[in-house]
Structure formats: structure tokens, C-alpha cells
N, C-alpha and C. Protein backbone atom coordinates (compact mmCIF):
# COMPACT_ATOMS: atom_id res chain seq x y z
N UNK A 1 -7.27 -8.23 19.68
CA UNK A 1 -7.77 -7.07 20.33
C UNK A 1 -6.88 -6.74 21.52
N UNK A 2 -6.68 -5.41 21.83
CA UNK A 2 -5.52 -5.06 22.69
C UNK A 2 -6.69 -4.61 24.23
N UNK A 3 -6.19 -5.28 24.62
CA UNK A 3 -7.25 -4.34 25.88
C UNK A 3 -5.99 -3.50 26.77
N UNK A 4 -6.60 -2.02 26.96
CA UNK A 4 -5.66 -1.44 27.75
C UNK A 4 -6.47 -2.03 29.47
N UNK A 5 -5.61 -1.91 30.32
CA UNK A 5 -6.19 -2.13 31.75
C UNK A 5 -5.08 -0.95 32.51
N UNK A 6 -6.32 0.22 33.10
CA UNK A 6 -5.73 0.79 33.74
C UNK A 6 -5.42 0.26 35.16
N UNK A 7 -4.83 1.42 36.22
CA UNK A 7 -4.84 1.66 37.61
C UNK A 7 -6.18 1.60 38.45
N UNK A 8 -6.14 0.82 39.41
CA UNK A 8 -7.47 0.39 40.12
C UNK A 8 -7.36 1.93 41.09
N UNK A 9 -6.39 2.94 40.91
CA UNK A 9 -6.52 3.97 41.73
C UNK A 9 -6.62 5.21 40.72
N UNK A 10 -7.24 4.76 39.59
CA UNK A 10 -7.23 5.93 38.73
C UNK A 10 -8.41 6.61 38.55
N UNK A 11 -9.90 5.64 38.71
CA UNK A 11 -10.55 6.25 38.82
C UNK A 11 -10.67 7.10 40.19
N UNK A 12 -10.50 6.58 41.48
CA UNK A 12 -10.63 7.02 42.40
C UNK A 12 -10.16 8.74 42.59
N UNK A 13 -8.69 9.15 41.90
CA UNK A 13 -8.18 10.01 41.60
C UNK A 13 -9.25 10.72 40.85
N UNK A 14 -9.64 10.57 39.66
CA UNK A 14 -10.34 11.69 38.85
C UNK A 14 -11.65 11.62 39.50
N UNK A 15 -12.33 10.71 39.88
CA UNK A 15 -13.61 11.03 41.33
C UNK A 15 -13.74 12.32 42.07
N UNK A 16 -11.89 12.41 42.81
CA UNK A 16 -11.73 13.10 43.90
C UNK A 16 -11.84 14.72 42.64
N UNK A 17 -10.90 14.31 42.16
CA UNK A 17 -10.65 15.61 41.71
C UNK A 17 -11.84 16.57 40.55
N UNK A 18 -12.74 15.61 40.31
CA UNK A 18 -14.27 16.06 39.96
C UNK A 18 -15.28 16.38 40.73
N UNK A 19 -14.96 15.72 42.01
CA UNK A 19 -16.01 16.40 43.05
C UNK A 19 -15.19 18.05 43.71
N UNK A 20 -14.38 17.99 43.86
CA UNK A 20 -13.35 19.19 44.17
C UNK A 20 -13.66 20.52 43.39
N UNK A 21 -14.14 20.14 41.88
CA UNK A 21 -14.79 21.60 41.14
C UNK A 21 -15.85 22.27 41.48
N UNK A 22 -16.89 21.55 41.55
CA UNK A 22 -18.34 22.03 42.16
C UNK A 22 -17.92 22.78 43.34
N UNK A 23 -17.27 22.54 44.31
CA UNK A 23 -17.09 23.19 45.52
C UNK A 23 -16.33 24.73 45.41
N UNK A 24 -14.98 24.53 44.90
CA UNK A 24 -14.47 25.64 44.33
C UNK A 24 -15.36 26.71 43.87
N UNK A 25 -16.33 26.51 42.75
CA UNK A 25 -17.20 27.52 42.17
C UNK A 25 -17.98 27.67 42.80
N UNK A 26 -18.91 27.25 44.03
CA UNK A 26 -19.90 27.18 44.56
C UNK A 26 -18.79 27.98 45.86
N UNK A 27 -17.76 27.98 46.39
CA UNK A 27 -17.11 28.96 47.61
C UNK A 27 -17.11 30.09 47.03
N UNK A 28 -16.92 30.64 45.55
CA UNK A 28 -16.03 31.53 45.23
C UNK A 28 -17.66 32.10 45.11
N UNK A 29 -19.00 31.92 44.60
CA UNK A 29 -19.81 32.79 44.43
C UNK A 29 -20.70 32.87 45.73
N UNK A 30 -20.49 32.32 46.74
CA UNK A 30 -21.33 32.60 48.00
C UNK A 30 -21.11 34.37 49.00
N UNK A 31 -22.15 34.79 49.35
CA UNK A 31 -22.42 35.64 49.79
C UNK A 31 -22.62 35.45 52.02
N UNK A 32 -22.24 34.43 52.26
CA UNK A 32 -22.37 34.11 53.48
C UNK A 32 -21.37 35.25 54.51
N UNK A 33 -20.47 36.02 53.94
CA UNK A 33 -19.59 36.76 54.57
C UNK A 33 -20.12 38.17 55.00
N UNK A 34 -21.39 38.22 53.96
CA UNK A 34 -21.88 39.53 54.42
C UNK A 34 -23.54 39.19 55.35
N UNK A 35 -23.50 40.52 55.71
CA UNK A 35 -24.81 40.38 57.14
C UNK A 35 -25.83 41.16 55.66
N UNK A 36 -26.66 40.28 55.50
CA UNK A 36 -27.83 40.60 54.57
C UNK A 36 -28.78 41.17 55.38
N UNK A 37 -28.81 40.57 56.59
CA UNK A 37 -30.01 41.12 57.47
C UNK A 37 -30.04 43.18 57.95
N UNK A 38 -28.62 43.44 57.03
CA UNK A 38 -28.44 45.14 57.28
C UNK A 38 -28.25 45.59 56.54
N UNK A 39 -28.47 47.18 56.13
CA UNK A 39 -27.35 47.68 55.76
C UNK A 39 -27.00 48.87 55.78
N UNK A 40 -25.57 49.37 55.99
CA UNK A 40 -24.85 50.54 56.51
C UNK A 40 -24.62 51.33 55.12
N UNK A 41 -24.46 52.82 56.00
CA UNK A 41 -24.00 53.67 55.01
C UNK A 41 -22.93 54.49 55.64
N UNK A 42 -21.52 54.99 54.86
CA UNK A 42 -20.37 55.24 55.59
C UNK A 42 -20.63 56.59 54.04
N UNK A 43 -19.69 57.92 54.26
CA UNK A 43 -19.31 58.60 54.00
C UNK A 43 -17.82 59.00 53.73
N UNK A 44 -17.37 58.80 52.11
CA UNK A 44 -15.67 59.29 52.55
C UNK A 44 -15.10 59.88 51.38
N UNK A 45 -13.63 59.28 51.27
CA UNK A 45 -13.59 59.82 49.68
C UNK A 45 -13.04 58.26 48.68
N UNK A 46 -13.03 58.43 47.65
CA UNK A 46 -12.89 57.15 46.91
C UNK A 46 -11.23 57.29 46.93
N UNK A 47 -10.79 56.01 47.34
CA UNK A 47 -9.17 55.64 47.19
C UNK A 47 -9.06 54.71 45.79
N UNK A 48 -9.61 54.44 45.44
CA UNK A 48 -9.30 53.09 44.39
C UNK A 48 -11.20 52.62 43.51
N UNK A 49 -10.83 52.72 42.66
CA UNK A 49 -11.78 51.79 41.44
C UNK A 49 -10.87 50.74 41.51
N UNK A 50 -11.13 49.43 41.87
CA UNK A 50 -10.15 48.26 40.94
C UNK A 50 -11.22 47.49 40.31
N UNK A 51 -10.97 47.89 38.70
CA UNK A 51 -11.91 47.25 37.98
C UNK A 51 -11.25 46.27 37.70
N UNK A 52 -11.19 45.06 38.02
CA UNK A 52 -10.84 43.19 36.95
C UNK A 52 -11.85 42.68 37.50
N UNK A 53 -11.90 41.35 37.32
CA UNK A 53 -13.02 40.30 37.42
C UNK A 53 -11.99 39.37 38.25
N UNK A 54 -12.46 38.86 38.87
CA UNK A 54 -13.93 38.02 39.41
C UNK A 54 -14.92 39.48 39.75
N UNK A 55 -14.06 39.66 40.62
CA UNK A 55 -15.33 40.88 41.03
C UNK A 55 -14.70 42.87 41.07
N UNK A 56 -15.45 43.56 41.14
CA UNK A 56 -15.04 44.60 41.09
C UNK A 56 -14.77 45.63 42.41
N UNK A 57 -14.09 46.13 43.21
CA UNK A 57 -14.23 46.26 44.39
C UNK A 57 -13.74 47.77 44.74
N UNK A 58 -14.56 48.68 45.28
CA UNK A 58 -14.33 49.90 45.74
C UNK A 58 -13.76 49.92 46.96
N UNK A 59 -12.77 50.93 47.15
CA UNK A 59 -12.33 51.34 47.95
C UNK A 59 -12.32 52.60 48.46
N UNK A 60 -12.53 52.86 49.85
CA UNK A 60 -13.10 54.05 50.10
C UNK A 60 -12.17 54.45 51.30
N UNK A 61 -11.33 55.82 51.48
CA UNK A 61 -11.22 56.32 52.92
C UNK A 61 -12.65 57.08 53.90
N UNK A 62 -12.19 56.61 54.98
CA UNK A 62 -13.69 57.06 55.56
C UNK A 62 -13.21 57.67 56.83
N UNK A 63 -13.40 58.85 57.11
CA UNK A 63 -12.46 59.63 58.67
C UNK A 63 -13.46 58.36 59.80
N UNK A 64 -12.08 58.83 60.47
CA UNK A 64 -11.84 58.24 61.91
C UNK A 64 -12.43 58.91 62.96
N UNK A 65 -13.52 58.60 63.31
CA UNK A 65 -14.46 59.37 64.33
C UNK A 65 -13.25 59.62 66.08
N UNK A 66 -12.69 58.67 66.16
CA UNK A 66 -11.80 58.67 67.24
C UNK A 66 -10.29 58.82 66.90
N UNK A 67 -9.78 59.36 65.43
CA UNK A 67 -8.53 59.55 65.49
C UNK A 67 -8.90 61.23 64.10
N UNK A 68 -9.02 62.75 64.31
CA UNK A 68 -9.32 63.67 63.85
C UNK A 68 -8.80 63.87 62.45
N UNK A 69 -7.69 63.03 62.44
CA UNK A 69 -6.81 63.44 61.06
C UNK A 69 -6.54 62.15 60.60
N UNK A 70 -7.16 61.02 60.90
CA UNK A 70 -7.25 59.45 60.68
C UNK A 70 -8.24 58.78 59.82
N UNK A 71 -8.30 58.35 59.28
CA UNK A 71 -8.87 57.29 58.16
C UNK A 71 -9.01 56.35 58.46
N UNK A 72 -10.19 55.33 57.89
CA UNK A 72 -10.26 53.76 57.67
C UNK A 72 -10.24 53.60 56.37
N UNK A 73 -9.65 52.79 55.79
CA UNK A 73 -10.01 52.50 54.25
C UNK A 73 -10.56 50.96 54.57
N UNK A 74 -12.21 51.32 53.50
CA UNK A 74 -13.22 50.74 54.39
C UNK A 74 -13.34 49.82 52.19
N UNK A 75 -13.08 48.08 52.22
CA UNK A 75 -13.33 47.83 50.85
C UNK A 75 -14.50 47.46 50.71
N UNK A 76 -15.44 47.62 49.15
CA UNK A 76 -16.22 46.97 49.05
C UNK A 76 -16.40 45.96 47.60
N UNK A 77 -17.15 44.90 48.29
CA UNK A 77 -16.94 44.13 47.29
C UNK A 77 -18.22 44.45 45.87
N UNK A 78 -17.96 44.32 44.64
CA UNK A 78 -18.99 44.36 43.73
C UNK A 78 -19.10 43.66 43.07
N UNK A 79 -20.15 43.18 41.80
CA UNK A 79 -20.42 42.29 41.02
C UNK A 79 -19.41 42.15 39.61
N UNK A 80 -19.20 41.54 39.24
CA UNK A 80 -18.24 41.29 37.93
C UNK A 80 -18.04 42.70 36.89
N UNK A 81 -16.90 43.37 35.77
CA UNK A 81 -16.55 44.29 35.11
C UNK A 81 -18.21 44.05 33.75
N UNK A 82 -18.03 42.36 33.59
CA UNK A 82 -19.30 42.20 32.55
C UNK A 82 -20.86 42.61 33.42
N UNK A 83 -21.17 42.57 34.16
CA UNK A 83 -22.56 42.74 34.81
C UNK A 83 -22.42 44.42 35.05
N UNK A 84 -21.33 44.77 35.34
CA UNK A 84 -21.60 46.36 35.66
C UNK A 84 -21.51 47.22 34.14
N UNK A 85 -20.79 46.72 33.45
CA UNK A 85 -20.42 46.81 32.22
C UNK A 85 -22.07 47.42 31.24
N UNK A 86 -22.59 46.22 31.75
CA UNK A 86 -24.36 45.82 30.87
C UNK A 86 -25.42 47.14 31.96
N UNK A 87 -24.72 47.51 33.10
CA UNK A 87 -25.49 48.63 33.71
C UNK A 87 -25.05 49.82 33.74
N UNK A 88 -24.54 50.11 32.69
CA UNK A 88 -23.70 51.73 32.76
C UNK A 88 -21.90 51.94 32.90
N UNK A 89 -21.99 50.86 33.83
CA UNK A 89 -20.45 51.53 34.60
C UNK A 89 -19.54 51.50 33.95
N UNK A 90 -18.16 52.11 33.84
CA UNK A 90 -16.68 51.94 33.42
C UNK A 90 -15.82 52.23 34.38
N UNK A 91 -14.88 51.88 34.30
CA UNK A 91 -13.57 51.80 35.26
C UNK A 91 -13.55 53.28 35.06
N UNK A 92 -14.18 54.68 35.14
CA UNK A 92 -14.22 55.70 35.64
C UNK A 92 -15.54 56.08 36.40
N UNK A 93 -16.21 55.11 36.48
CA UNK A 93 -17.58 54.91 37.17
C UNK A 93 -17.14 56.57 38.79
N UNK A 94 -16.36 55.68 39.51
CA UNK A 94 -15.84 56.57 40.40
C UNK A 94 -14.47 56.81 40.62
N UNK A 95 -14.17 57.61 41.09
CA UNK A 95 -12.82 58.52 40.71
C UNK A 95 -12.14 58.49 41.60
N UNK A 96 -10.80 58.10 41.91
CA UNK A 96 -10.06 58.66 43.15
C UNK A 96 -10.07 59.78 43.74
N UNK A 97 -10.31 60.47 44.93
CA UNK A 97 -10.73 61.90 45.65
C UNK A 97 -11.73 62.02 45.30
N UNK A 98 -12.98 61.64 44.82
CA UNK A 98 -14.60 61.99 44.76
C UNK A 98 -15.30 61.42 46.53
N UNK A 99 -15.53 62.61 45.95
CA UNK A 99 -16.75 62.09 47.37
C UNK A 99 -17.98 61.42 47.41
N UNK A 100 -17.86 60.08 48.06
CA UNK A 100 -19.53 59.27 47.76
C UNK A 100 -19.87 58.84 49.40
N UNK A 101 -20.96 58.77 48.89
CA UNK A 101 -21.55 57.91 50.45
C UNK A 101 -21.77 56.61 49.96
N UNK A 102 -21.50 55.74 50.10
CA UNK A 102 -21.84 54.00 49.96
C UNK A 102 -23.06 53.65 50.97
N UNK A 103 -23.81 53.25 50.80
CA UNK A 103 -24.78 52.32 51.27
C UNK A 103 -24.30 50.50 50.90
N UNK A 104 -24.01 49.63 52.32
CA UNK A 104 -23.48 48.56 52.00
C UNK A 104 -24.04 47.94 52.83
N UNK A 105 -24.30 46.42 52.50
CA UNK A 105 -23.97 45.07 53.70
C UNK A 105 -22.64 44.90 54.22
N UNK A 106 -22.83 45.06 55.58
CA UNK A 106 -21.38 44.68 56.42
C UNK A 106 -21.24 43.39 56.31
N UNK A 107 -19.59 43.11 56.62
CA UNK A 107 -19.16 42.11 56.72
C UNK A 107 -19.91 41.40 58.15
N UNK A 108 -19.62 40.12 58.05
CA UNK A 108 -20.23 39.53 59.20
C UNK A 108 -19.53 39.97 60.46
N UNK A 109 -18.25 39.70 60.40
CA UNK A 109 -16.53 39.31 61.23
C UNK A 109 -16.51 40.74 61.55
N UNK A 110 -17.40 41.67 61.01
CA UNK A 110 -16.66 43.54 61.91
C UNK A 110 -15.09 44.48 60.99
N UNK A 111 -15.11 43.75 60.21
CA UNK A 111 -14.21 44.46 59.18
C UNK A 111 -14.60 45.19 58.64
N UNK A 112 -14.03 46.38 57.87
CA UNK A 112 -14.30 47.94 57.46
C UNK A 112 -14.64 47.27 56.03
N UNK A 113 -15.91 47.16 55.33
CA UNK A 113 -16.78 47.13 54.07
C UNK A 113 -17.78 46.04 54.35
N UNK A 114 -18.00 45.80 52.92
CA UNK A 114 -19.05 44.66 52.75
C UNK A 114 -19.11 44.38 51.31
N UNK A 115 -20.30 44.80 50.72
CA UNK A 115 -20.90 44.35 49.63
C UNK A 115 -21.47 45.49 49.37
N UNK A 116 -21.03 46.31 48.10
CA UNK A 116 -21.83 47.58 47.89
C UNK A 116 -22.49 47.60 47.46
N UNK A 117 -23.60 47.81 47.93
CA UNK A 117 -24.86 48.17 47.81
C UNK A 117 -25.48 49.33 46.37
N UNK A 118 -24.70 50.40 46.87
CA UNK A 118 -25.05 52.11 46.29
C UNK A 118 -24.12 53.41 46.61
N UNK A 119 -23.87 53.66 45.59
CA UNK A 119 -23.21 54.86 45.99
C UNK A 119 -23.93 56.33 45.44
N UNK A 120 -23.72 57.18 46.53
CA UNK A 120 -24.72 58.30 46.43
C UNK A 120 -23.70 59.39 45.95
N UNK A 121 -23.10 60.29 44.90
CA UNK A 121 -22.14 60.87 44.57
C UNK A 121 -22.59 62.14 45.23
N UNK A 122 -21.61 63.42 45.28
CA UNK A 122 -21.70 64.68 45.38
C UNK A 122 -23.18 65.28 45.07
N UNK A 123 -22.90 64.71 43.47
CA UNK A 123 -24.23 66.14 42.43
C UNK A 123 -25.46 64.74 42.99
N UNK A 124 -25.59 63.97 43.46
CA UNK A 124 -26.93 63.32 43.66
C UNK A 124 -26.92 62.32 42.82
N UNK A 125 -25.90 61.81 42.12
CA UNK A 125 -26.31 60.76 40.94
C UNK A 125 -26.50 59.53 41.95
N UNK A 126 -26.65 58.07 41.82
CA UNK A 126 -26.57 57.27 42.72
C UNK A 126 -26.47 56.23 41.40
N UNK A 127 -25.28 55.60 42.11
CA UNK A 127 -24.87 54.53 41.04
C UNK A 127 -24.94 52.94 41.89
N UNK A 128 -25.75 52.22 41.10
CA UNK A 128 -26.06 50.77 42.05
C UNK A 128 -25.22 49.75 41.62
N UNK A 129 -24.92 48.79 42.42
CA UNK A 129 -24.15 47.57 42.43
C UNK A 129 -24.93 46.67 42.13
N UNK A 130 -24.60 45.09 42.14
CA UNK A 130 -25.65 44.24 41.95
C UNK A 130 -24.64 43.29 42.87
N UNK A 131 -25.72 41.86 42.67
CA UNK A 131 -25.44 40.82 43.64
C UNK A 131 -25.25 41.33 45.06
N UNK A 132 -25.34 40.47 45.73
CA UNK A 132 -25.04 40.45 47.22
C UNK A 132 -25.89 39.66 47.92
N UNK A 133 -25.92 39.47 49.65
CA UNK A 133 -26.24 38.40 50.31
C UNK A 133 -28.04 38.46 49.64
N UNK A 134 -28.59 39.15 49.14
CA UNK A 134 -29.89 39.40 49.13
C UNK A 134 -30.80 39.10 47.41
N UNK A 135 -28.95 38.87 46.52
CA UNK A 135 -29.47 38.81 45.07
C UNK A 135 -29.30 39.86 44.46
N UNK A 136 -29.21 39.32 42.81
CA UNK A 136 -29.98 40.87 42.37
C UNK A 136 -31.11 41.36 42.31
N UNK A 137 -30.99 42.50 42.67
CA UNK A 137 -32.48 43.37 42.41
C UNK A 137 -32.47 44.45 41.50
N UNK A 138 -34.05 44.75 41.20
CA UNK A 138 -33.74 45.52 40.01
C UNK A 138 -32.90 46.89 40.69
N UNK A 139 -32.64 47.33 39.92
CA UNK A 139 -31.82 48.58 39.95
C UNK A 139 -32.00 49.76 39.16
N UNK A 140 -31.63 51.42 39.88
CA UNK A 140 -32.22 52.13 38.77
C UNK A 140 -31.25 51.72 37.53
N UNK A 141 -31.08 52.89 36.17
CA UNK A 141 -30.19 52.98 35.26
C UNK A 141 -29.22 53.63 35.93
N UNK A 142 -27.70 53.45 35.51
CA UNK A 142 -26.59 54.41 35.95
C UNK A 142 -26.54 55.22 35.23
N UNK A 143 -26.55 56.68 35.53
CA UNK A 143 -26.18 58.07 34.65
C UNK A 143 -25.05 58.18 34.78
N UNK A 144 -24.05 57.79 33.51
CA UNK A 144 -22.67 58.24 33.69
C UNK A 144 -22.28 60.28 33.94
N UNK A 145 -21.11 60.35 34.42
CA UNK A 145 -21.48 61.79 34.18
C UNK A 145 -20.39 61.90 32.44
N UNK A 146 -20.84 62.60 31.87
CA UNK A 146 -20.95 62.68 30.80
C UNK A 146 -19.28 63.34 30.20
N UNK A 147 -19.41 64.10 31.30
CA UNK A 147 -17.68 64.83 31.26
C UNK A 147 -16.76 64.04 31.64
N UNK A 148 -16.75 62.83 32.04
CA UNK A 148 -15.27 61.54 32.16
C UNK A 148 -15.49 61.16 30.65
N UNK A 149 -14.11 61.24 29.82
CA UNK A 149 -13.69 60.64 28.81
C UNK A 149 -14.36 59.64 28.05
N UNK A 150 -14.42 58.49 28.88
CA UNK A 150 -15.30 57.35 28.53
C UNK A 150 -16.50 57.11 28.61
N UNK A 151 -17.15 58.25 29.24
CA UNK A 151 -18.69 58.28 29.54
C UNK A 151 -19.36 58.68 28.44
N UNK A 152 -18.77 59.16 27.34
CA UNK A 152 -19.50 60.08 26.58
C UNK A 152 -20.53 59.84 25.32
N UNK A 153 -19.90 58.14 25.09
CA UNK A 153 -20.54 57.66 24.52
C UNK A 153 -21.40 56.99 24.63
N UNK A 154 -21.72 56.81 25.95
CA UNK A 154 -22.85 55.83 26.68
C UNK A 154 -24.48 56.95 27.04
């Protein structure tokens, strides 16, 4: 009979590096960055859809109350392409140059976004996000508008 005998530092190694996963996945889905205890609503125009995963994240210019012809581009963070996917949305959800109002949780730290909440479009549609410091909650349905390409079949 052959006995193999490993390294007395081998388990120690795959220990370390098994406790090291849990943490990783457990940083990457925490909500501690945003102030749950609020939430703001900013007015602007949409700079960016970036639909990929992990998460999906709007970007918004929002005028500069103290600079007249100035901008903040204010990001927000959203729930995964599959979770928005299962509630209406498509990567034409919102449009570059549309005008929305976001309803969000701010960041804790005072940085321009949070966690979007809702966005309130022009014609009144209001399209909801999920997750954030507070969970999901139910949410209405999203009404795509029907005239973007990809909406039409939903």
C-alpha cells in the first residue's frame, strides 16, 4: 500500500483560502454604503444605461445649483441585468438625454448617487429598482414604453 503524505502546510493553505470566499461574496452583496435611513430625489438627464452584471448602474447629469451651465453626474447603483430582466426592464429601459427624476438612497461618504430607488420619466411612467440598504420590496410592474425597439414585445 502506497501512502501519499502530504505538506503539514497544506492544509493550512486551503483553510486560509476557503475561509477567504465567504467574505468576498458576503463584501460584494452588502448594502452598508448607502444611508437606508433616507431617501433623495435629484432631477436631470440620463448620461448612461450600463447594463452588465454584477449590477446595473444609472447614470445621470444633474445641473449644478452653484455653477448655471454645470453638471454633476450623479451614479446609481441597481440590482443585477437577471432581476431587472424578470421586472420589465431592457438595456433601453432609459435612454441617454431622457429626462427622469430618480428617487435614491444616498451614499453614506456624500458622493453624487446611491442606490436607485425609482425613476419617475417625463410621460409619468415610474420604473422601480430592487435591492438596496432596505431589501427588496414589492414593486409596481414596469410599463415599457412600447415605441423603443425592444419593448415591443414585452
Amino acid at each position: 500500500m502506497n501512502i501519499r503524505r502530504s505538506s503539514p502546510f497544506a492544509i493550512p493553505y486551503w483553510l486560509i483560502a476557503a475561509a477567504c470566499l465567504p467574505s468576498a461574496a458576503t463584501a460584494h452583496h452588502s448594502y452598508s454604503m448607502f444611508d437606508g435611513s433616507k431617501t433623495l430625489t435629484v432631477e436631470g438627464t440620463v448620461a448612461k444605461l450600463e447594463w452588465m452584471n454584477p449590477h446595473v448602474y444609472v447614470w445621470v447629469y444633474v445641473p449644478n445649483k452653484n455653477a448655471p451651465r454645470g453638471y454633476d453626474l450623479y451614479a446609481f447603483e441597481n440590482g443585477s441585468t437577471n432581476v431587472l430582466t424578470r421586472l420589465g426592464w431592457s438595456k433601453t429601459a432609459l435612454v441617454a438625454g431622457e429626462k427622469i427624476s430618480v428617487e435614491y438612497w444616498p451614499l453614506k461618504d456624500g458622493r453624487n448617487g446611491g442606490h436607485f430607488l425609482k425613476a419617475t420619466h417625463a410621460d409619468g411612467r415610474v420604473t422601480p429598482g430592487v435591492g438596496g440598504p432596505n431589501g427588496i420590496r414589492d414593486v409596481p410592474a414596469y410599463t415599457p414604453d412600447k415605441s423603443k425597439p425592444d419593448a415591443k414585445d414585452r
